[in-house]
Protein backbone atom coordinates (compact mmCIF):
# COMPACT_ATOMS: atom_id res chain seq x y z
CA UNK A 1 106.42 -14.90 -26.77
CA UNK A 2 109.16 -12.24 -27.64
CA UNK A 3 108.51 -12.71 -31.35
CA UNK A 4 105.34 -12.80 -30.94
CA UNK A 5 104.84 -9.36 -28.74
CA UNK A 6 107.08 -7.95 -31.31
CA UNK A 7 104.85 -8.80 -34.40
CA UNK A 8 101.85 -7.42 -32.61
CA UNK A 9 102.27 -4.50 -30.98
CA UNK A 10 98.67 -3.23 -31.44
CA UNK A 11 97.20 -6.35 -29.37
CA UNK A 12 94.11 -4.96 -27.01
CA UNK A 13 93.62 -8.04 -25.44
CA UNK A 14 95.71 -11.18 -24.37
CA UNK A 15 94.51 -14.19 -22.03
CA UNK A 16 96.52 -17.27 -21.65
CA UNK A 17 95.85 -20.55 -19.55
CA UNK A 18 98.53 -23.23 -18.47
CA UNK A 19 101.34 -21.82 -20.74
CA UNK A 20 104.97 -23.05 -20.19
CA UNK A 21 106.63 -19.25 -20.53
CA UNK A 22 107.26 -16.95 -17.35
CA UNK A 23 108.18 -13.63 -16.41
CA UNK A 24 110.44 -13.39 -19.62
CA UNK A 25 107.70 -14.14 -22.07
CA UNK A 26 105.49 -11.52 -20.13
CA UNK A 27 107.67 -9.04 -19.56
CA UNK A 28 108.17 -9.30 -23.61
CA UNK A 29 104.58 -8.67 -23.83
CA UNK A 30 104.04 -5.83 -21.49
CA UNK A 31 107.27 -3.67 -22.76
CA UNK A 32 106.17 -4.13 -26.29
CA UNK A 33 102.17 -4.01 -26.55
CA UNK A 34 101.37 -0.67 -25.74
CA UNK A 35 97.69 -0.89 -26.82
CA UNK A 36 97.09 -3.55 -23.89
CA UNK A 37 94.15 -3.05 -22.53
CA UNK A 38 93.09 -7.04 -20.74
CA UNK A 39 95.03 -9.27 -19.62
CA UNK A 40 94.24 -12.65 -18.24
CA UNK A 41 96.46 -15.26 -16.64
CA UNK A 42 95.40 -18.18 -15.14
CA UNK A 43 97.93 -21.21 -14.61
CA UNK A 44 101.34 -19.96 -15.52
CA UNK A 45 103.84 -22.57 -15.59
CA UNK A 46 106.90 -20.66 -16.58
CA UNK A 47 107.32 -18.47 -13.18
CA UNK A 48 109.62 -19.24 -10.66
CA UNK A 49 108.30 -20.35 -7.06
CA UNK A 50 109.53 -18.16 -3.90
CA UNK A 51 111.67 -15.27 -3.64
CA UNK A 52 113.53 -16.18 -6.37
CA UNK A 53 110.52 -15.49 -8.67
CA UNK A 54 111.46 -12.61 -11.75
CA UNK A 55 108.86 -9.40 -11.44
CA UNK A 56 106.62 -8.74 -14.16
CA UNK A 57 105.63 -5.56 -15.02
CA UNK A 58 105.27 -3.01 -15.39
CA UNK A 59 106.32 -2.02 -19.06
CA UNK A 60 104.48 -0.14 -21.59
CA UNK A 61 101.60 -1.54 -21.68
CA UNK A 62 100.71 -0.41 -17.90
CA UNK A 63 99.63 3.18 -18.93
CA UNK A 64 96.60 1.47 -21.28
CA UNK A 65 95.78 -1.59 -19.21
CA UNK A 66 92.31 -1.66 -17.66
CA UNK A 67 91.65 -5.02 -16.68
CA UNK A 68 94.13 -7.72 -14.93
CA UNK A 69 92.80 -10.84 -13.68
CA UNK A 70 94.61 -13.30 -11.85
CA UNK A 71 93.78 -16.83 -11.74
CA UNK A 72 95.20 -19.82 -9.49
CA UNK A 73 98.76 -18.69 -9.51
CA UNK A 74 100.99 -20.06 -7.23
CA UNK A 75 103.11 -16.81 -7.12
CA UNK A 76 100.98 -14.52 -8.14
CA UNK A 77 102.57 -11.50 -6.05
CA UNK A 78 105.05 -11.05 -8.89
CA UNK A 79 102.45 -9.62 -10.99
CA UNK A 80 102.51 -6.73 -8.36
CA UNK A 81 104.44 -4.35 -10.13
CA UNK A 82 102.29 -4.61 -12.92
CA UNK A 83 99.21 -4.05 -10.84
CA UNK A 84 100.87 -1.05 -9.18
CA UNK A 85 101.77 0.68 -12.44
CA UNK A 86 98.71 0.36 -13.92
CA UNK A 87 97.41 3.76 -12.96
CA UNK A 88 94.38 3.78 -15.53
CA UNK A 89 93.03 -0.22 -14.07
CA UNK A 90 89.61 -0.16 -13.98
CA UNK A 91 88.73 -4.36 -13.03
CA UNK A 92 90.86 -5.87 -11.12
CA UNK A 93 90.15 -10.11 -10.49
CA UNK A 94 92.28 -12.52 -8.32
CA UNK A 95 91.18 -15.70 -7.94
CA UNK A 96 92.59 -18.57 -6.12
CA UNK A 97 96.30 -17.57 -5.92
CA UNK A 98 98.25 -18.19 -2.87
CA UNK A 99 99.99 -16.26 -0.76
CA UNK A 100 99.19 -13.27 1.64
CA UNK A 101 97.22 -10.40 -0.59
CA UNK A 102 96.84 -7.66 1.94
CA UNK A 103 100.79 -5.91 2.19
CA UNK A 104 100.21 -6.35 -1.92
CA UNK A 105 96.52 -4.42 -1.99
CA UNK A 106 98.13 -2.04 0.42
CA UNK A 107 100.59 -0.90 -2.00
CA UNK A 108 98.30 -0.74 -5.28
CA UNK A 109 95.55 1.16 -3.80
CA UNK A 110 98.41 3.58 -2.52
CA UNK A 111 99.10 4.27 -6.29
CA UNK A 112 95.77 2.89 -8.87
CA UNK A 113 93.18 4.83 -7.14
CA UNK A 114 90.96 4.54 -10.33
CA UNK A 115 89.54 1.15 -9.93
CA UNK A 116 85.59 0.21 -10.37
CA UNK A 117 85.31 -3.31 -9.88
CA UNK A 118 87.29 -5.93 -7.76
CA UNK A 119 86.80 -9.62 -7.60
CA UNK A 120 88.71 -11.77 -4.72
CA UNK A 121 87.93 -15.32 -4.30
CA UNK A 122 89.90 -18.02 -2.14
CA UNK A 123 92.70 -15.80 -1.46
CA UNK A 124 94.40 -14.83 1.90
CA UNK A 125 92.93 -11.60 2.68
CA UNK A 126 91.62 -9.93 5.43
CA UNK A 127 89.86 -6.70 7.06
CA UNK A 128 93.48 -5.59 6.23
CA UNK A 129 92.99 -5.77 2.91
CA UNK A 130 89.73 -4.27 2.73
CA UNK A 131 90.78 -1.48 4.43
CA UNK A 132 93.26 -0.92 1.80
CA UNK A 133 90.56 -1.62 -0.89
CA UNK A 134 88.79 1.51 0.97
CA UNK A 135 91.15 4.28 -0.81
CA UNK A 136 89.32 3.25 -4.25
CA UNK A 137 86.40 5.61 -3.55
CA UNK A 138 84.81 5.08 -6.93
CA UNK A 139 84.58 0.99 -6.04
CA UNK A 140 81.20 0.73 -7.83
CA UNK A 141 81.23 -3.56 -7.85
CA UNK A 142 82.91 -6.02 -5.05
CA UNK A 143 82.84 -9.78 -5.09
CA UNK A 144 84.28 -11.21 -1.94
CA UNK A 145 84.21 -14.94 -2.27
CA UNK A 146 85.10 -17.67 0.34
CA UNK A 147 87.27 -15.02 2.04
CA UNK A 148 87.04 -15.89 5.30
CA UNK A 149 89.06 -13.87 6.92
CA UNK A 150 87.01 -10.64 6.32
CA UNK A 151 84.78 -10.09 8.42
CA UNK A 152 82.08 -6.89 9.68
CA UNK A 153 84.57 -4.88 10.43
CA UNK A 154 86.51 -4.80 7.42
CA UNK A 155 83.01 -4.78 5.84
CA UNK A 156 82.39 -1.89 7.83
CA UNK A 157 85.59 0.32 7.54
CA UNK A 158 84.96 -0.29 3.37
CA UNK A 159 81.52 0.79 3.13
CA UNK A 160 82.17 4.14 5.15
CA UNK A 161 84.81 5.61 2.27
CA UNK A 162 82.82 3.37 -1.11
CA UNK A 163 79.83 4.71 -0.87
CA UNK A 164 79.02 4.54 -4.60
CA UNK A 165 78.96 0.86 -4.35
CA UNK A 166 76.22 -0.48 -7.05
CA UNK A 167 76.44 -4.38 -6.40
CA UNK A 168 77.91 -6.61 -3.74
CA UNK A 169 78.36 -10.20 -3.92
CA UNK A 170 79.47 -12.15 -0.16
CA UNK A 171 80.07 -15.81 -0.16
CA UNK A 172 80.90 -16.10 3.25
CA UNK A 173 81.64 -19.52 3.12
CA UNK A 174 79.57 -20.30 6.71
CA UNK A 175 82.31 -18.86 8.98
CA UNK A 176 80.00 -16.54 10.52
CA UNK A 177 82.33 -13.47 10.22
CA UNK A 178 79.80 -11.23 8.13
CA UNK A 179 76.61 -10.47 9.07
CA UNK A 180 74.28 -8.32 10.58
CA UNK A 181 76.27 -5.40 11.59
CA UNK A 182 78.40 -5.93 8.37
CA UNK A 183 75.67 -5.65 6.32
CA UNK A 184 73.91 -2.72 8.35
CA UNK A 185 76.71 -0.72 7.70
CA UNK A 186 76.63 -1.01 3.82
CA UNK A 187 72.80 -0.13 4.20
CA UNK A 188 73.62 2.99 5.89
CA UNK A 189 76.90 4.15 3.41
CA UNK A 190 76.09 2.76 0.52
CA UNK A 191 72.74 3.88 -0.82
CA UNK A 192 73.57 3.63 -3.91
CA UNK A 193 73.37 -0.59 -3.88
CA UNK A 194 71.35 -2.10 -6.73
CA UNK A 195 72.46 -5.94 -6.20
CA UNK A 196 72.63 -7.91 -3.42
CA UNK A 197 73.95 -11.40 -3.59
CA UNK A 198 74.48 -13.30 0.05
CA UNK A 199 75.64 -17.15 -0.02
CA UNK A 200 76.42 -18.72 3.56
CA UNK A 201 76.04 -15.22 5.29
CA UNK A 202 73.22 -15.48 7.79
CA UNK A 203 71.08 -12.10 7.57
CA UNK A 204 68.43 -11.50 9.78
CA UNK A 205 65.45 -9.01 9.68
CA UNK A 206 67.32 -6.60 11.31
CA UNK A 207 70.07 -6.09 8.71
CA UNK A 208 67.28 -6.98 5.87
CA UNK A 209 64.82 -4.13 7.44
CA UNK A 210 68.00 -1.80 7.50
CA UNK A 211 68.51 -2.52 3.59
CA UNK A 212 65.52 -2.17 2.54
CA UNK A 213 64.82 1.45 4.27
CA UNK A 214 68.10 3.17 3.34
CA UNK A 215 68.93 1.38 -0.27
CA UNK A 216 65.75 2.61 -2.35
CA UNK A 217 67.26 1.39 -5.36
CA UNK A 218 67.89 -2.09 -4.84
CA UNK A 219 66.56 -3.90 -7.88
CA UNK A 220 68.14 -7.66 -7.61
CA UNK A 221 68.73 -9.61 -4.60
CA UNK A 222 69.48 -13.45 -3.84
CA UNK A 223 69.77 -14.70 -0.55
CA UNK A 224 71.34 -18.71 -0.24
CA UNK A 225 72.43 -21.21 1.79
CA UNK A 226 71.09 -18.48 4.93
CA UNK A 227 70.17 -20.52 8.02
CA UNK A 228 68.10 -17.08 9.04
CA UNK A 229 66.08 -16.34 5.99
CA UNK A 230 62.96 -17.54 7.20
CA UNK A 231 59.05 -16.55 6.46
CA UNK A 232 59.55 -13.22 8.67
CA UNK A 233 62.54 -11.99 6.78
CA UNK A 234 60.64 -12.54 3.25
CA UNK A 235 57.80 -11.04 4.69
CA UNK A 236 59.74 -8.39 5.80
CA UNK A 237 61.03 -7.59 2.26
CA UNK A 238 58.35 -8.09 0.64
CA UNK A 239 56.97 -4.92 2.91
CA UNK A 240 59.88 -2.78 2.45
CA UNK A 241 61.66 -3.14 -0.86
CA UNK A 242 59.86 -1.51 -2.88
CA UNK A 243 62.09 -1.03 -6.40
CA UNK A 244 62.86 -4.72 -5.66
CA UNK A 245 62.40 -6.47 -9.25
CA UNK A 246 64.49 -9.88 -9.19
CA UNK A 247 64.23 -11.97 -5.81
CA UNK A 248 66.38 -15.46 -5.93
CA UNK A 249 66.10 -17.60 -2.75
CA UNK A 250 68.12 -20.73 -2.07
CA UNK A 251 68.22 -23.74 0.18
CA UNK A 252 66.98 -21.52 2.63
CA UNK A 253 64.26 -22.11 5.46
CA UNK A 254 61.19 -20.64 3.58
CA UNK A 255 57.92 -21.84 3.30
CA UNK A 256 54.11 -21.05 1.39
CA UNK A 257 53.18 -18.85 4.10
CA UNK A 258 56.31 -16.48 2.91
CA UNK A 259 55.01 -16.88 -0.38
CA UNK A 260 51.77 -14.76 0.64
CA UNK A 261 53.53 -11.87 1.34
CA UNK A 262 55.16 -11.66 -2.00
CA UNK A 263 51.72 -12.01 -3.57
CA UNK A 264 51.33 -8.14 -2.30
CA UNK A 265 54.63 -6.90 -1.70
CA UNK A 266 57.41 -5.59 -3.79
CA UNK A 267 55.45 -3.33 -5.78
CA UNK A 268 57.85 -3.94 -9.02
CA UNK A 269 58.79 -7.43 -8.50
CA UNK A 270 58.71 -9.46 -11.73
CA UNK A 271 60.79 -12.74 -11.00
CA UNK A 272 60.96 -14.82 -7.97
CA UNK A 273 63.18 -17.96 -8.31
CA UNK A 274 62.83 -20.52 -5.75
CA UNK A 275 65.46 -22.93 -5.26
CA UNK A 276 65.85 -26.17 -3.02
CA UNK A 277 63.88 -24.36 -0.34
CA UNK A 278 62.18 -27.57 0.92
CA UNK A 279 58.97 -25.76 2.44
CA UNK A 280 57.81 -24.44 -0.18
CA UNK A 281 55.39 -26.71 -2.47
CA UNK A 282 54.35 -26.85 -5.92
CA UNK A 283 50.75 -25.64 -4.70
CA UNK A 284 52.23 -22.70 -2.99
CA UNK A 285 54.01 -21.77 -6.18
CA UNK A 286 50.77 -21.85 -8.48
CA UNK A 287 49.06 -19.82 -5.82
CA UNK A 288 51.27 -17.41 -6.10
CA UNK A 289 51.28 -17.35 -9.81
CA UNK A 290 47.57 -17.30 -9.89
CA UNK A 291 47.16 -14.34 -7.49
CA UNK A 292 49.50 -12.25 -9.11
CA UNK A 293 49.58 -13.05 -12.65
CA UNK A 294 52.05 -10.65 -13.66
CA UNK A 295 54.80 -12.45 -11.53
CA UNK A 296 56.92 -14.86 -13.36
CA UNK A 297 57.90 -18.02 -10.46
CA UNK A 298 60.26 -20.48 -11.40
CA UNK A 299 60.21 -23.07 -8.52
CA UNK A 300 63.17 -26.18 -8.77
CA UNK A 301 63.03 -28.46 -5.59
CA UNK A 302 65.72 -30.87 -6.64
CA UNK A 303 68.40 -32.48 -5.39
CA UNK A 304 70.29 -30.58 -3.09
CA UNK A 305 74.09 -29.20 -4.61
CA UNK A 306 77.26 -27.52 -3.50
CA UNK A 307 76.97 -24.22 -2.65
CA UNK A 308 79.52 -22.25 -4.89
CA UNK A 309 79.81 -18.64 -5.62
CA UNK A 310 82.75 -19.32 -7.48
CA UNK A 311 82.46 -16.43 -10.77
CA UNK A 312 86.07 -16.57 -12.25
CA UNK A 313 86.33 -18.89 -15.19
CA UNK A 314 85.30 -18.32 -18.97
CA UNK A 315 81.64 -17.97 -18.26
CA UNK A 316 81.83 -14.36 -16.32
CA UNK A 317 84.72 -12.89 -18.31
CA UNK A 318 82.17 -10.84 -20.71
CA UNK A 319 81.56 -8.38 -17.82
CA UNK A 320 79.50 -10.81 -16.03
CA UNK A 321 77.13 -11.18 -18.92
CA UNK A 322 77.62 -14.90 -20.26
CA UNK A 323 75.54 -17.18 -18.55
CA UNK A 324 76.80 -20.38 -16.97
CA UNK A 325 75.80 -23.68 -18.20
CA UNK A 326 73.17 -25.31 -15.81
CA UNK A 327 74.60 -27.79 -12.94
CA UNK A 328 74.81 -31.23 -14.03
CA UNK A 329 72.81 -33.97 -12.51
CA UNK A 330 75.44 -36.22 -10.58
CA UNK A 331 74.65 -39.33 -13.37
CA UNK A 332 75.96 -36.67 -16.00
CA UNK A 333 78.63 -36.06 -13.84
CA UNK A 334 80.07 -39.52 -13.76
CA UNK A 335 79.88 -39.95 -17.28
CA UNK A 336 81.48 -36.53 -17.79
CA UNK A 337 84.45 -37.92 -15.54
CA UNK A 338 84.92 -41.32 -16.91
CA UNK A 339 84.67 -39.54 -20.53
CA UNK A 340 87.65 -37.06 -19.20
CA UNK A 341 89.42 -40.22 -17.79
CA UNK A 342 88.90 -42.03 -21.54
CA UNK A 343 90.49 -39.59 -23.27
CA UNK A 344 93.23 -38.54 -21.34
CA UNK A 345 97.11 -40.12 -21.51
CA UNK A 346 97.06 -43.41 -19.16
CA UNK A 347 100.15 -42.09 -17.51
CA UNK A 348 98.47 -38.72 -16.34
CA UNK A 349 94.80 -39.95 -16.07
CA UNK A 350 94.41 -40.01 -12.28
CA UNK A 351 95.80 -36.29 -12.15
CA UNK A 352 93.38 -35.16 -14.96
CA UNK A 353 90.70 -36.93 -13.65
CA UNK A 354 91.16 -35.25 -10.02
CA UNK A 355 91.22 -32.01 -12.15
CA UNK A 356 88.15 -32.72 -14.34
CA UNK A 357 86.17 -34.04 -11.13
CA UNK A 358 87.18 -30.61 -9.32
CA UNK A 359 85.92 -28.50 -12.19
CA UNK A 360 82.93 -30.19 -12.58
CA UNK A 361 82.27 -29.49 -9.12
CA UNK A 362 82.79 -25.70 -9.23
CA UNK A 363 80.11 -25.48 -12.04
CA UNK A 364 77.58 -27.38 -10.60
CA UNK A 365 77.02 -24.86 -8.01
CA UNK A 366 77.01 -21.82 -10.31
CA UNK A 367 73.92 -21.26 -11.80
CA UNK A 368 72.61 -19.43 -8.67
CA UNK A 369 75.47 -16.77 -9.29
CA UNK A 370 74.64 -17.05 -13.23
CA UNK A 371 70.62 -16.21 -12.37
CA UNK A 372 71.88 -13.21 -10.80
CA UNK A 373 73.81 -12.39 -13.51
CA UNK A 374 71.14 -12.83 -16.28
CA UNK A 375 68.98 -10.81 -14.49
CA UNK A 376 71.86 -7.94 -14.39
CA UNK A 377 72.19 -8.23 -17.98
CA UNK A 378 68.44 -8.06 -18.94
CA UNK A 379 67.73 -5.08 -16.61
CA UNK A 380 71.25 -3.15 -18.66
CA UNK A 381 69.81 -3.92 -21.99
CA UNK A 382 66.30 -3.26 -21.24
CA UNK A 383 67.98 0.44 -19.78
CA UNK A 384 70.18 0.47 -22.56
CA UNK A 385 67.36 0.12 -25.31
């Protein structure tokens, strides 16, 4: 890694996934590329475990970075003099890397002040943390996946100083520690929001009335796995958001009678995707298409999935813009697996096999995120053009 960072000192990008070099190698990379401008590290064999563990960063190549993501790391903390001398880092991404995250977000938002858009799933963070994420007034994009330790009030205390926040994604992972008064508060800070993606958080008409009044401009918003998100709360958007254009709803308690309301509401609705909400028939769907002709409805009853938010491997990295690969049917799973299995090295199969099962699990749950996401990337381009 030395030779190499010394042959190519004008590299603008680097990613690297289950390498055997550590904080050497890295170090090599950040004190000679000064053109750096991404980096992504996901499964780094090569740093040490504990204390004991060499700091990276933060070198040359801190003053051009403007994306770092992090992904299942087991000491992922030693990247934090990187992230702290990275004054100019825009993105910032952990995902799944233990340890405790808030002292560490403390002490970059002290210094990188600059940063846009943070992604944080499966870590150990809480309303700590997202107090410290507060001091990053130009936040414009948050994920906050299966985080369950933040809850409204960290919610709360964020939304009062990030008030240009365009889109906000919330897995809360059912734990019931985001909700209503969470999600009020964003309504009343943040008027800014365009996207709104909810997956186990449990809004109720309240918080969805409170949305839809104070955030004119929300354009895209799913709402799944929500226990609450009954006919009155899609009749109740379909009164009040009015820029609304891109409405996802998943395994969530809806039936053909909320469907009426969306045959007059939501003025500039053009999608409605209807996923595994059991109430809601075939015939409801084709009414709604018929009585509003302009509205495209894509209705999929199927088999009911894991719910995953998960965003973070190769299919988001493009700024959110790639699409994810649709959820396999649990026959194509198996023969997915057993293919894995095949082809692996007998004396590491049941380890790759674990591995391959886990992965295929994570994607089959994504393509809820991924509509989302497609949706984004239409409504950019059809701005941009």
């Amino acid at each position: 890694m030395e030779a190499f960072a010394k042959n190519c000192k004008g590299l603008k990008k680097l990613s690297c996934g289950s390498c055997t070099f550590g904080a050497k190698g890295m170090n090599a990379v950040l004190e000679n590329c000064s053109s750096l401008e991404e980096l992504s590290v996901k499964r780094l064999r090569g740093i040490t475990d504990g204390a004991a563990a060499e700091p990276i960063g933060p070198g040359v190549a801190a003053s051009s970075l403007k994306t770092i993501c992090l992904k299942e790391l087991y000491n992922g903390q030693c990247f934090g003099p990187l992230i702290t001398g990275s004054k100019n880092l825009k993105t910032l991404k952990l995902y799944r890397c233990s340890g405790d995250w808030d002292k560490l977000l403390q002490s970059v938002t002290e210094h990188v002040t600059s940063l846009i858009e943070i992604h944080l799933e499966r870590l150990q963070v809480s309303d700590v943390g997202l107090l410290a994420i507060s001091n990053c007034s130009d936040l414009e994009i948050l994920h906050l996946v299966k985080t369950p330790e933040c809850t409204n009030i960290g919610l709360l205390s964020l939304s009062e100083r990030c008030k240009h926040l365009r889109k906000l994604h919330i897995d809360g992972w059912k734990a019931n520690r985001i909700g209503d008064d969470g999600l009020i508060a964003v309504s009343k800070n943040c008027g800014n929001l365009q996207e709104l993606v909810l997956i186990g958080v449990n809004p109720t008409k309240q918080s969805l009335e409170s949305l839809a009044t104070n955030c004119k401009n929300l354009e895209r918003l799913a709402l799944c796995g929500s226990d609450t998100v009954g006919d009155p709360e899609i009749s109740c958007i379909a009164a009040k958001c009015i820029a609304l254009k891109k409405l996802c709803i998943k395994s969530c308690p809806v039936s053909n009678q909320g469907l009426e309301a969306l045959a007059n509401g939501c003025p500039s609705l053009v999608k409605v995707k209807l996923k595994k909400c059991r109430a809601v028939t075939s015939e409801g769907a084709e009414w709604l298409k018929n009585n509003r002709e302009s509205l495209a409805v894509n209705l999929d009853n199927g088999e009911t999935e894991q719910q995953d938010a998960s965003a973070s491997d190769g299919a988001q990295e493009n700024g959110g813009v790639a699409e994810f690969p649709l959820p396999a049917v649990p026959s194509q799973m198996a023969v997915a697996g057993a293919a894995a299995v095949a082809a692996s090295n007998m004396a590491r199969s049941t380890s790759r096999s674990s591995s391959m099962k886990w992965r295929l699990g994570l994607l089959s749950g994504r393509s809820f995120v991924g509509t989302l996401r497609r949706w984004s990337s239409a409504n950019s381009n059809a701005r941009g053009s």
